[in-house]
Protein backbone atom coordinates (compact mmCIF):
# COMPACT_ATOMS: atom_id res chain seq x y z
CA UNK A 1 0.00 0.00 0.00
CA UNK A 2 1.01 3.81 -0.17
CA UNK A 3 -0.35 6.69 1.28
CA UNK A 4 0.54 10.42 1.21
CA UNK A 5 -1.38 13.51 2.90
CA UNK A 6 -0.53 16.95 1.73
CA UNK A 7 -0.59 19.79 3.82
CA UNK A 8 -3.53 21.39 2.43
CA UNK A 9 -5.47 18.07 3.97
CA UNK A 10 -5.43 16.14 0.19
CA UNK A 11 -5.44 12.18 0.30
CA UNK A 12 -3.70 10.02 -1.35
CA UNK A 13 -4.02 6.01 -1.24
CA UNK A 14 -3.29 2.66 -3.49
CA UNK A 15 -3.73 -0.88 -2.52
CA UNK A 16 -2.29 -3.36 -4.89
CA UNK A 17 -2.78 -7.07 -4.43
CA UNK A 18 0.01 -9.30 -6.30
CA UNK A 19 -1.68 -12.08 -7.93
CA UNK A 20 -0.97 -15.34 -6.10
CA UNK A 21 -0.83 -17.85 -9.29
CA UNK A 22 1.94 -15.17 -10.95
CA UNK A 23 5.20 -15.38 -10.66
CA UNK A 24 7.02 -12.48 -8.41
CA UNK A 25 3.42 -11.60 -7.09
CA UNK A 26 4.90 -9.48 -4.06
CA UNK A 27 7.16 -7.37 -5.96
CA UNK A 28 4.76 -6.70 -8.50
CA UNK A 29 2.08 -5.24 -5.69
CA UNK A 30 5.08 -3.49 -4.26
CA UNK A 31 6.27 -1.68 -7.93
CA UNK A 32 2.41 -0.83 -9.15
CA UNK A 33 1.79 0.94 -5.74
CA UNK A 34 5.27 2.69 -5.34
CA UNK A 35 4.88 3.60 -9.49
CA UNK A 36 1.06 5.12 -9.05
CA UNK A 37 1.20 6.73 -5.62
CA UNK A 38 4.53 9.05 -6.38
CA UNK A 39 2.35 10.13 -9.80
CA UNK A 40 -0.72 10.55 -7.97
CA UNK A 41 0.86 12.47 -5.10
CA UNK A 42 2.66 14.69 -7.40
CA UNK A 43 -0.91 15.27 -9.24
CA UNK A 44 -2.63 15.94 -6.44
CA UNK A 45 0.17 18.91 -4.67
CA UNK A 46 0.02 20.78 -8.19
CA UNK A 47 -3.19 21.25 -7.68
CA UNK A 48 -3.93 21.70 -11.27
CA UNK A 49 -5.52 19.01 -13.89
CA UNK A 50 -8.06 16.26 -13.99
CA UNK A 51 -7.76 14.27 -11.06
CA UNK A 52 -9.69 11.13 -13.39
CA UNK A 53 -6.88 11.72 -15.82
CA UNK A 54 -3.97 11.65 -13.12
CA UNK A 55 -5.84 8.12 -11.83
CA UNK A 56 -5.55 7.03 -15.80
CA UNK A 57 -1.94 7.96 -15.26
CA UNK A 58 -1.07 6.50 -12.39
CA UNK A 59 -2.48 3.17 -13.49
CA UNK A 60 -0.74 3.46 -16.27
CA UNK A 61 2.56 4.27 -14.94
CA UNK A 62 1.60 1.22 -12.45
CA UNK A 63 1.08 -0.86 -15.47
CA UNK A 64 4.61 0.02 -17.10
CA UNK A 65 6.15 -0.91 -13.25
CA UNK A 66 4.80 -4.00 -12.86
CA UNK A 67 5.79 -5.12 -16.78
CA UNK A 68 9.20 -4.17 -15.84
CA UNK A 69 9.66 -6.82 -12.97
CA UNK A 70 12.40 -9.27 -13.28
CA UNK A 71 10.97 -12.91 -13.11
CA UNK A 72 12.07 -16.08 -14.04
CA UNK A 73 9.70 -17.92 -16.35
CA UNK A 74 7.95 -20.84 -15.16
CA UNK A 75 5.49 -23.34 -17.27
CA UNK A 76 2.83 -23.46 -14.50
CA UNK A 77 3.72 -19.25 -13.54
CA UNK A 78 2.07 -16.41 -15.71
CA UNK A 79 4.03 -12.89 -15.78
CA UNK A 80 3.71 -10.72 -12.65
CA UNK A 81 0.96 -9.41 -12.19
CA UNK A 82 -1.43 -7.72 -8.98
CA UNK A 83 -4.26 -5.94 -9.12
CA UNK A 84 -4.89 -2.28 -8.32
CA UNK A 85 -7.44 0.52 -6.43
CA UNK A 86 -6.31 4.19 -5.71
CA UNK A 87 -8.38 7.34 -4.19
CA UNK A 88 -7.55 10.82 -4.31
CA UNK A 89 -9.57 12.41 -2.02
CA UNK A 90 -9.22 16.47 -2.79
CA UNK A 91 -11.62 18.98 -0.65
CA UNK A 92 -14.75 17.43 -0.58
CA UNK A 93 -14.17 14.86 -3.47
CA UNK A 94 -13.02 11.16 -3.83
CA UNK A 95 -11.39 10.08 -7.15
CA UNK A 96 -11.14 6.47 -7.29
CA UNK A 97 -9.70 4.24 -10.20
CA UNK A 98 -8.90 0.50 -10.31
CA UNK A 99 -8.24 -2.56 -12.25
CA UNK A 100 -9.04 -6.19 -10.22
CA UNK A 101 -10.83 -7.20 -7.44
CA UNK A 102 -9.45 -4.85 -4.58
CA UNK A 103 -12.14 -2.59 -3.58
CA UNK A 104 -13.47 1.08 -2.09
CA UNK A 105 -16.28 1.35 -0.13
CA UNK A 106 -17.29 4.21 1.63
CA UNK A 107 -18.72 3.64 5.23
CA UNK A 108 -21.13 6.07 6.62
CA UNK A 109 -23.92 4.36 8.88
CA UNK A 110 -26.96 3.14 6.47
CA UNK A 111 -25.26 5.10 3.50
CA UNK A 112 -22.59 2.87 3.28
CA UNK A 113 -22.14 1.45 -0.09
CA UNK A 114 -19.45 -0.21 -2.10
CA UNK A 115 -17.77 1.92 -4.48
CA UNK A 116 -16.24 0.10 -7.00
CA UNK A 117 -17.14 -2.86 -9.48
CA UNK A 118 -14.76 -6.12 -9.67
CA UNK A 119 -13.34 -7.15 -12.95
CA UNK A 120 -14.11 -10.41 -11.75
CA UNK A 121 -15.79 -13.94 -12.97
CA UNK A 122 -18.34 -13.19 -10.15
CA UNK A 123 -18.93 -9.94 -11.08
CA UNK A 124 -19.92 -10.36 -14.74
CA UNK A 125 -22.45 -12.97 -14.03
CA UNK A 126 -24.33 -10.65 -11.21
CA UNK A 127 -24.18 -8.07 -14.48
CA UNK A 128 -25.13 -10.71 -16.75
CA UNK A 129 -28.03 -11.33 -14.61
CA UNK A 130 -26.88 -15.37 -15.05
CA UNK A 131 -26.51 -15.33 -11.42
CA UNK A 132 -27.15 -13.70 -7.70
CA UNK A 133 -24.02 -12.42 -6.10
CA UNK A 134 -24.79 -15.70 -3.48
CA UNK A 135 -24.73 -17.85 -6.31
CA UNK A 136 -21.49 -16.79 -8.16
CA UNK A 137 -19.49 -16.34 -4.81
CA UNK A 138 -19.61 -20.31 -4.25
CA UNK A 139 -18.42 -20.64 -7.74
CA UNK A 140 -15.17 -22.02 -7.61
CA UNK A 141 -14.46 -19.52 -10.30
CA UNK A 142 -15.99 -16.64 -8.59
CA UNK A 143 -12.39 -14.82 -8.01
CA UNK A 144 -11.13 -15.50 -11.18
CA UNK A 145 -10.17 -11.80 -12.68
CA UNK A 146 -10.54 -10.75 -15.86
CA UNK A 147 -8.36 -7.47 -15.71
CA UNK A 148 -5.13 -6.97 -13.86
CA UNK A 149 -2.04 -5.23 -13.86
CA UNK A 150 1.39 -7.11 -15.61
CA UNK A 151 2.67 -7.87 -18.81
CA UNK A 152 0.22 -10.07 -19.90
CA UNK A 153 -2.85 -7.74 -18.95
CA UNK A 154 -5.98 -7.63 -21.16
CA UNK A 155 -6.58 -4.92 -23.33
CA UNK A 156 -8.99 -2.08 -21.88
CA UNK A 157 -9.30 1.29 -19.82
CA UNK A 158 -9.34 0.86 -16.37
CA UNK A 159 -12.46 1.96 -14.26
CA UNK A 160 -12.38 5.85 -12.69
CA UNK A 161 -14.95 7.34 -10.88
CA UNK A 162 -15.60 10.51 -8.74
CA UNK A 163 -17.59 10.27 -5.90
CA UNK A 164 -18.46 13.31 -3.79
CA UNK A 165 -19.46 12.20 0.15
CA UNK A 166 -22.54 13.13 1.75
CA UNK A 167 -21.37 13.89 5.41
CA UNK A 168 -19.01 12.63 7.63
CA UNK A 169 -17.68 9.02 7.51
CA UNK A 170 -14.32 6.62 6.48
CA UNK A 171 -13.14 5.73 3.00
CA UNK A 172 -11.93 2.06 2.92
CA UNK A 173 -9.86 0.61 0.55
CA UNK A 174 -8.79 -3.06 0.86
CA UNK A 175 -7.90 -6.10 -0.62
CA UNK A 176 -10.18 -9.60 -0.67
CA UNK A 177 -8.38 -10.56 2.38
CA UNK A 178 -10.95 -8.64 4.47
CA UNK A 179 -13.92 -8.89 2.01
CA UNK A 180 -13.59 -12.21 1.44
CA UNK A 181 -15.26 -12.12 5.09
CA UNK A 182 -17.29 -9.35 5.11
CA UNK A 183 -18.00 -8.41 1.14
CA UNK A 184 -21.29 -6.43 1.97
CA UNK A 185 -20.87 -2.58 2.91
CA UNK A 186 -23.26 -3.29 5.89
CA UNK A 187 -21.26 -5.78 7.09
CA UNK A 188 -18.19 -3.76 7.63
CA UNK A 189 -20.16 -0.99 8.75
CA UNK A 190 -21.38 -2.73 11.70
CA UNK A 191 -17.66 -3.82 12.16
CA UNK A 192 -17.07 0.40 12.54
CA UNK A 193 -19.78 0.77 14.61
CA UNK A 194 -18.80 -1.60 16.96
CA UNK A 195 -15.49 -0.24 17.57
CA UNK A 196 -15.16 2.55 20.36
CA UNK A 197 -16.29 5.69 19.54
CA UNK A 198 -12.67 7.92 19.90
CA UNK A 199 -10.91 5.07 17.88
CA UNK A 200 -8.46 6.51 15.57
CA UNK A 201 -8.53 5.29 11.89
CA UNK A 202 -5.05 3.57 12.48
CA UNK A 203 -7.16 1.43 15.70
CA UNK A 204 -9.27 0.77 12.75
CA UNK A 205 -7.88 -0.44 10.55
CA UNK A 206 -5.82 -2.96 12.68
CA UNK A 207 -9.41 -3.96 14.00
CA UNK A 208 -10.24 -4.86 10.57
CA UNK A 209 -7.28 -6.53 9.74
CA UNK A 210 -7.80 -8.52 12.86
CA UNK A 211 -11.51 -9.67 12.47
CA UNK A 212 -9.88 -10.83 8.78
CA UNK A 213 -7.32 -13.08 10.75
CA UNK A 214 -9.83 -14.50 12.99
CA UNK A 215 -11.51 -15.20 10.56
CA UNK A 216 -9.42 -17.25 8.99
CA UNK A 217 -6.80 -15.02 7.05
CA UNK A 218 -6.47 -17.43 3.97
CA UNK A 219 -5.25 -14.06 2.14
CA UNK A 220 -3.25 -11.24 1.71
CA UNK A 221 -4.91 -8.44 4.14
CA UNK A 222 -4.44 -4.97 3.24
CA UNK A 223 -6.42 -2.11 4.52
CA UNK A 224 -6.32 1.05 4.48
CA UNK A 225 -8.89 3.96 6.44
CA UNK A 226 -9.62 7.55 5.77
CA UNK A 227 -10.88 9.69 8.14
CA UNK A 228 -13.17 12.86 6.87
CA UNK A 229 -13.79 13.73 10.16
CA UNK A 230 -10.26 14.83 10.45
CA UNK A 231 -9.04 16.35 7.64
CA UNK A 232 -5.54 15.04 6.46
CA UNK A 233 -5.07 12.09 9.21
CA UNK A 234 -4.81 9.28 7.40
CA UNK A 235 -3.82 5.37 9.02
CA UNK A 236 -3.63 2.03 7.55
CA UNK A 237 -2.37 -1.75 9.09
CA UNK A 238 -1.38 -4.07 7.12
């Protein structure tokens, strides 16, 4: 993960999540997040330009990182490869781009709502209307991707949205190590509200990192928390 606040109380944050069945999957998470967040941070301190754009960027540049990783090929190992999810949060809006299954969701009582769409099996059949989201997550191919980061990446834009929040509450970004348990926004909303009431979003975060271990932690957990409620402060635990 990286994460960078500017003085001016600006926001920047990327999880990457190598892709276990790739060879080098680490370092490939490691290079796409080190690659996008220096871009984005620099985007976001000129204060100038299309922040959708800058995401577009700093996937890209995350893209050209991850190709560049040395690895060994293997006849049962694919090229690098990880998937991706940034924010720029800037005054009172959230930019958010990604490629994978790593996901935003914003967390703000009964408003809380998933932000982002998986490039995922799963995912198309819920779109396709083929299947429930119950029914395609006991799919054994229900975490299959169909976009990532790494040299052998489909074709396609990544996904960018804005999002502007409706009164106070936490940006989450994370990988499927903690959704895996809780995938609903509800569901990790209750987690929030559960936790005591002056917790810091670094106390947060390791809470949800935690409730993903106890639960079973078959998977890289990465999670990072935004605070509106106080300005710049931003935490994460991996």
């Amino acid at each position: 993960m990286f994460l960078a606040a500017t003085e001016d109380g600006g926001i920047v944050a990327v999880v990457c999540d190598g892709v276990s069945t790739s060879a080098e999957p680490d370092t490939a998470a490691r290079a796409a997040t080190d690659a996008a967040g220096r871009l984005l941070t620099a985007a976001i301190e000129a204060r100038a330009g299309d922040l959708g754009e800058a995401t577009r960027d700093g996937i890209d540049a995350a893209q050209a990182a991850v190709s560049k990783v040395p690895w060994t090929a293997h006849a049962d190992l694919p090229a690098p490869a990880c998937t991706f999810v940034s924010a720029i949060w800037r005054v009172d809006t959230v930019t958010l781009g990604w490629v994978g299954d790593s996901r935003a969701y914003w967390l703000n009582g009964r408003s809380s709502r998933r932000l982002t769409v998986d490039d995922s099996w799963a995912e198309e059949q819920i779109q396709a209307g083929a299947m429930t989201e119950a029914e395609a997550g006991r799919d054994p191919r229900a975490h299959a991707l169909t976009r990532w980061l790494g040299a052998d990446a489909p074709a396609g834009d990544p996904q960018v949205m804005a999002f502007t929040p409706q009164g106070q509450g936490r940006l989450l970004l994370c990988t499927d190590g903690l959704w895996n348990y809780l995938p609903a926004a509800a569901g990790l909303a209750e987690l929030l509200a559960a936790q005591p009431a002056d917790a810091g979003s670094l106390a947060i975060a390791r809470a949800f990192t935690d409730y993903a271990l106890a639960s079973g932690g078959h998977d890289n957990i990465t999670v990072v928390i935004t605070d509106e409620t106080t300005d710049s402060q931003l935490r994460g635990a991996t």
